[in-house]
C-alpha atoms as a PDB file:
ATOM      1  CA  UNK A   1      -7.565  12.051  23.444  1.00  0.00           C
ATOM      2  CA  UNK A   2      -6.144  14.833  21.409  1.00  0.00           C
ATOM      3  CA  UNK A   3      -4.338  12.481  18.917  1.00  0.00           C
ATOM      4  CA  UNK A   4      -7.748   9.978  18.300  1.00  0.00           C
ATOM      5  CA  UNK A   5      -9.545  13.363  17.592  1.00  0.00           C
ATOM      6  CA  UNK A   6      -6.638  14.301  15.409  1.00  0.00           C
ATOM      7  CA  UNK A   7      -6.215  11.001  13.656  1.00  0.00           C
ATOM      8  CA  UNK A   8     -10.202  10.382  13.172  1.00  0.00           C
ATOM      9  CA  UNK A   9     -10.112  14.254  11.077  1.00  0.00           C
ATOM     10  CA  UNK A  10      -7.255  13.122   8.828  1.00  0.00           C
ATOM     11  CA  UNK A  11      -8.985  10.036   8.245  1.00  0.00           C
ATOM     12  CA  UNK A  12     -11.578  12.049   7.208  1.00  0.00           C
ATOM     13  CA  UNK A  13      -9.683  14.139   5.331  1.00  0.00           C
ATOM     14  CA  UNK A  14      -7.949  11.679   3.174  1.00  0.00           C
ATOM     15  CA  UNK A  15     -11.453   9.922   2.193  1.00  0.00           C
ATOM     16  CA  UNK A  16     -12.312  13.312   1.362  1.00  0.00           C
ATOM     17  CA  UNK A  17      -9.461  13.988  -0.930  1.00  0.00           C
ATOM     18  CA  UNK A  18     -10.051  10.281  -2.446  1.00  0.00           C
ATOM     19  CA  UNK A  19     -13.912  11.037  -3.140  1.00  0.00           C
ATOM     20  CA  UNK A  20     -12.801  14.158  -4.849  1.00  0.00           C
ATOM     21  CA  UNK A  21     -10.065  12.122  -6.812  1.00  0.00           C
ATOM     22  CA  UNK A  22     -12.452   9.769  -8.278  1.00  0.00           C
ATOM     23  CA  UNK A  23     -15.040  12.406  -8.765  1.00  0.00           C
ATOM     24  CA  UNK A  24     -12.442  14.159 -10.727  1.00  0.00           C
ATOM     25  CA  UNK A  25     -11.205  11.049 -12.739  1.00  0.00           C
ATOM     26  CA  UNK A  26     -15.200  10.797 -13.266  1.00  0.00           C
ATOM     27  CA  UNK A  27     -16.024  13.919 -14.638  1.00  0.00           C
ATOM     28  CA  UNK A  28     -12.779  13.619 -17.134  1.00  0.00           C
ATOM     29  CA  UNK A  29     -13.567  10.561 -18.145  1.00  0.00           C
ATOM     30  CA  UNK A  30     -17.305  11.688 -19.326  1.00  0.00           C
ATOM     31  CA  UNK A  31     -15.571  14.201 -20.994  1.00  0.00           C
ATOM     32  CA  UNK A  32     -13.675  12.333 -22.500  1.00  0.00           C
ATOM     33  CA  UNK A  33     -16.867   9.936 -24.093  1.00  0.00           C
ATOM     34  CA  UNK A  34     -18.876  13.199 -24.765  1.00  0.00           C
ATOM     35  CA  UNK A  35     -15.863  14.333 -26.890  1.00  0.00           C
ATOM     36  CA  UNK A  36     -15.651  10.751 -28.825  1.00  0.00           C
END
């Protein structure tokens, strides 16, 4: 029971860290446009 719980929060985690990722890649890319 203990490892599903565990395994469903790093799933969680990990399409956290990708949503931040892109977000990131995102935000530099309109940075990069606004400075072109």
């Amino acid at each position: 029971m203990s490892t599903a719980v565990s395994t469903a929060n790093t799933s969680k985690t990990d399409g956290v860290l990708v949503i931040a990722v892109a977000a990131i890649i995102v935000a530099l890319w309109a940075v990069g446009i606004a400075i072109y």
